[in-house]
Structures are given as C-alpha cells and as structure tokens.
C-alpha atoms as a PDB file:
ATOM      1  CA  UNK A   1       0.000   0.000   0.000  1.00  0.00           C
ATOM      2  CA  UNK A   2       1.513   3.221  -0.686  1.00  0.00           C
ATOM      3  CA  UNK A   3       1.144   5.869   1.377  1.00  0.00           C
ATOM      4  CA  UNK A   4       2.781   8.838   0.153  1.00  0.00           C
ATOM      5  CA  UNK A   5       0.353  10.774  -1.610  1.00  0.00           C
ATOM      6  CA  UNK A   6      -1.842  11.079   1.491  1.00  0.00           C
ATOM      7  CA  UNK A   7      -1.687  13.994   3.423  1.00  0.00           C
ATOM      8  CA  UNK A   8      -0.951  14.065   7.210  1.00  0.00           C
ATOM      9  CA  UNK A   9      -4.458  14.613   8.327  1.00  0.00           C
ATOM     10  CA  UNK A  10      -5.574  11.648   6.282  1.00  0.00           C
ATOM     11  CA  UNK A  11      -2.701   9.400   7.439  1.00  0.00           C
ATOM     12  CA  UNK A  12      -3.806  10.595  11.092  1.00  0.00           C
ATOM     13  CA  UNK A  13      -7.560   9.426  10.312  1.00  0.00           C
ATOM     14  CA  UNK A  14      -6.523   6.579   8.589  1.00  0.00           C
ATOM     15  CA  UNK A  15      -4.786   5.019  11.426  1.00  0.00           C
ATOM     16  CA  UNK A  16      -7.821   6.146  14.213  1.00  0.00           C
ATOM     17  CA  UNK A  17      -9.818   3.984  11.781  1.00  0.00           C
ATOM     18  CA  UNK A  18      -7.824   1.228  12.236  1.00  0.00           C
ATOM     19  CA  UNK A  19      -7.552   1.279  15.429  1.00  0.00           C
ATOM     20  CA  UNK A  20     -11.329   1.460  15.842  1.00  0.00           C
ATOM     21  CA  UNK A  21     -11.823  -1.604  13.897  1.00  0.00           C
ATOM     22  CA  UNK A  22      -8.684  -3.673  15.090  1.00  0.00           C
ATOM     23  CA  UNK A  23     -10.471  -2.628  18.746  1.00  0.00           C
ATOM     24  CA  UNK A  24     -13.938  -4.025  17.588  1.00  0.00           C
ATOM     25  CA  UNK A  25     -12.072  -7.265  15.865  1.00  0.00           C
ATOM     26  CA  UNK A  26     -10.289  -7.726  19.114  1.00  0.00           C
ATOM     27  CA  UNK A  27     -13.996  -7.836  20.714  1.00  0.00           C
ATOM     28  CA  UNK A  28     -15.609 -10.027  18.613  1.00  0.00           C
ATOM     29  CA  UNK A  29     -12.790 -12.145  18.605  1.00  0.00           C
ATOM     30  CA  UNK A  30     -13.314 -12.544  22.495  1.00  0.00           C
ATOM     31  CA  UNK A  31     -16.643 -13.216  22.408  1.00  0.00           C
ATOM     32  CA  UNK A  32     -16.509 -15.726  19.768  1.00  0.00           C
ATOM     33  CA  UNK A  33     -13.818 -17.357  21.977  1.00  0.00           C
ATOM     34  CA  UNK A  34     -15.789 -17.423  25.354  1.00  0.00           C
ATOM     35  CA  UNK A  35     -18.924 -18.907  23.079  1.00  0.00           C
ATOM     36  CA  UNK A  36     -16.845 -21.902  21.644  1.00  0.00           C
ATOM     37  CA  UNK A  37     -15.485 -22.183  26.014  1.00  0.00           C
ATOM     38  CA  UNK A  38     -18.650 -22.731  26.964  1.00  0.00           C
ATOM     39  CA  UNK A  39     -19.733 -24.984  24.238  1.00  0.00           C
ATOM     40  CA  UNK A  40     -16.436 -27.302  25.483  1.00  0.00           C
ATOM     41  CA  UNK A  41     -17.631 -26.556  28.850  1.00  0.00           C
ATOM     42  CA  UNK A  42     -21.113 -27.561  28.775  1.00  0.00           C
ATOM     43  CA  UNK A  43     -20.216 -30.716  26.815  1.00  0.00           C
ATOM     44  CA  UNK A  44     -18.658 -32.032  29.908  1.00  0.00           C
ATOM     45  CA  UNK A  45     -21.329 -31.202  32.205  1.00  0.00           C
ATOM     46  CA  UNK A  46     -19.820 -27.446  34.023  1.00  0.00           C
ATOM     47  CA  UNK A  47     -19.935 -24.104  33.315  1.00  0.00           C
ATOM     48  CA  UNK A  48     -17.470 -21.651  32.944  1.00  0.00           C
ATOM     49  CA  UNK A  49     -17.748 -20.713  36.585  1.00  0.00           C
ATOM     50  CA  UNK A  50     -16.926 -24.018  37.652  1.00  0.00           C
ATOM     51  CA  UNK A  51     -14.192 -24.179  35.384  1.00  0.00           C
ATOM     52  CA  UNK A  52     -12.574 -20.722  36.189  1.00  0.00           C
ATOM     53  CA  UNK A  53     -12.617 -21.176  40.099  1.00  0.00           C
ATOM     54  CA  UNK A  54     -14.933 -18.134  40.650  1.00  0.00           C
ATOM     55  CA  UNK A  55     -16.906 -15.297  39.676  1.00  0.00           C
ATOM     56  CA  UNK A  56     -16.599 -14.736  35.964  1.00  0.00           C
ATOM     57  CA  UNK A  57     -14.515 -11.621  35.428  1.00  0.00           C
ATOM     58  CA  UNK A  58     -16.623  -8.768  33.759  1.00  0.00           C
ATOM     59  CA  UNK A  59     -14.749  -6.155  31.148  1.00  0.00           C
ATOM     60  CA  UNK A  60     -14.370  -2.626  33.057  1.00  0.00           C
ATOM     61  CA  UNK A  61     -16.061  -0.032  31.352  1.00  0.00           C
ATOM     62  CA  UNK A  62     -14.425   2.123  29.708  1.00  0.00           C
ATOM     63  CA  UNK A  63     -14.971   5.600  29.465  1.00  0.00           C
ATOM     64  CA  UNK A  64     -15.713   7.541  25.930  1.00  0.00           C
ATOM     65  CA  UNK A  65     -12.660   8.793  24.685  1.00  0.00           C
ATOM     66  CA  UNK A  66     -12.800  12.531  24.834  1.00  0.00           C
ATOM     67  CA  UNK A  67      -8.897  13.556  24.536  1.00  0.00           C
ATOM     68  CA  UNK A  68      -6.153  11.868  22.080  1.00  0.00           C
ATOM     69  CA  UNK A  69      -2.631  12.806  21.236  1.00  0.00           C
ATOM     70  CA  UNK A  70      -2.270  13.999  18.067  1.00  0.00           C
ATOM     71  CA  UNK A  71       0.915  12.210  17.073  1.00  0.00           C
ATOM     72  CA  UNK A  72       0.270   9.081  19.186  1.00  0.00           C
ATOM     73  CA  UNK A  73      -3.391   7.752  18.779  1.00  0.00           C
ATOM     74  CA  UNK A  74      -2.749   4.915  21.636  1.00  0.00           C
ATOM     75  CA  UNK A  75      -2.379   8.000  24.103  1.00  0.00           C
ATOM     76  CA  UNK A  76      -6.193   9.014  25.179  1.00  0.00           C
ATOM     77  CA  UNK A  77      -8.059   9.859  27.766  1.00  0.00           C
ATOM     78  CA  UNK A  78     -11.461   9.752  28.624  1.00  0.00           C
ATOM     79  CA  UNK A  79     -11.364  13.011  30.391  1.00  0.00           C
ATOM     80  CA  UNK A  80     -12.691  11.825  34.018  1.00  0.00           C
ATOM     81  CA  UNK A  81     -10.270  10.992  36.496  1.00  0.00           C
ATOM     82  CA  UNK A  82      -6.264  12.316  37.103  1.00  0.00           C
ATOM     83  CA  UNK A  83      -4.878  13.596  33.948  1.00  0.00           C
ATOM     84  CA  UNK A  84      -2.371  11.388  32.260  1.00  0.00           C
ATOM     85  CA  UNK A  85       1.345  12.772  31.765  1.00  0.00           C
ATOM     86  CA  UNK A  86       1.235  13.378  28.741  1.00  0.00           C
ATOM     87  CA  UNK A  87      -1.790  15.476  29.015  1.00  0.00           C
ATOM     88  CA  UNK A  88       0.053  17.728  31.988  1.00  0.00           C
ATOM     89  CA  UNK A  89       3.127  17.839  29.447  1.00  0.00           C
ATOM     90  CA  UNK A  90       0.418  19.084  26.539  1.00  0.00           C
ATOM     91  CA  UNK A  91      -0.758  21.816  29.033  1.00  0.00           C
ATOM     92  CA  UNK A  92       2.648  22.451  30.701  1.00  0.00           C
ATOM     93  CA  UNK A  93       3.895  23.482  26.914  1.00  0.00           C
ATOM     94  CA  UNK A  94       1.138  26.122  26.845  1.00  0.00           C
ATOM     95  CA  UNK A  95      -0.630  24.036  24.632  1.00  0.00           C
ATOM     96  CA  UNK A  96      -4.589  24.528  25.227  1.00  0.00           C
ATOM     97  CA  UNK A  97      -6.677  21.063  26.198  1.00  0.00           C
ATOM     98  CA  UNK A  98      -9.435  21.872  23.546  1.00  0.00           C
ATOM     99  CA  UNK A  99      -6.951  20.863  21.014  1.00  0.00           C
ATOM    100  CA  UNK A 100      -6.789  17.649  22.090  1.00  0.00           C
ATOM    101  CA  UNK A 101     -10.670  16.954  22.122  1.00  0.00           C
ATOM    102  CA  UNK A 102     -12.046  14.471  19.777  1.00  0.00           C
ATOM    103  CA  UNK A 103     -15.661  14.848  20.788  1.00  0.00           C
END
C-alpha cells in the first residue's frame, strides 16, 4: 500500500480507523472465543464458573474517549479521572486542552 500521496491529516484518520476496527475485531474475537469455552464446557457437564474457580470476570467499562494525542493515537483519555502525563506535558507546553478533544 503506498502511502505517500496522502496527506498528514488523512494518514492521522486513517490510522484512528484502524484502530477502531482492530479494537472491535479484538472484541468479537473474544466473544466468539468465550462462546466456543462454553460450548467445550457444557459438553462435559460445568460451566465456565466451575471451570474458572470463581466469579466470571466482567470487562471494566471504559470511558468515551474525549482527549487523544495527536501524534500518538494509543495515548487518550477519557477526560474523568487524574490527567495522564502526557496530558500535563500538553498543558505544561502552553498548549490549550481543547486541542486535544475528539468529541
């Protein structure tokens, strides 16, 4: 794929975009997994509980990402809670927070 007739701004999108669907891959990837472990499970008379030794673990939720870096898309923050470093560096190099809002 060649990428050098894109412009910076598109190269920026185009890599949030994967990142979104590599994200929801990732998910339905999981779930498809923990279906087929309780198929195997079930076969042999348990459930996944019995298996696991406990409470099955539920995913955190996640806050909506509000703030991203705008050279490093894996840096975000949701915009609740402490502020990350890099977000206090952003700020402590006069930089202005709205700029990093993706909302």
């Amino acid at each position: 794929m060649d990428l050098s007739n894109y412009t910076t701004e598109q190269l920026n999108q185009l890599k949030k975009d994967i990142d979104k669907e590599i994200n929801g891959r990732r998910k339905e990837d999981a779930r498809k997994a923990q279906q087929e472990l309780k198929q195997v499970a079930e076969r042999y008379g348990f459930s996944l509980t019995d298996l696991m030794g406990g409470q099955p673990s539920r995913p955190r939720a996640k806050g909506k990402v509000r703030f991203q870096h705008p050279a490093d898309a894996s840096k975000t923050w949701s915009g609740r809670g402490r502020k990350p470093g890099w977000v206090k560096e952003w700020e402590g190099s006069g930089r202005s927070l709205d700029e990093l809002r993706v909302d």
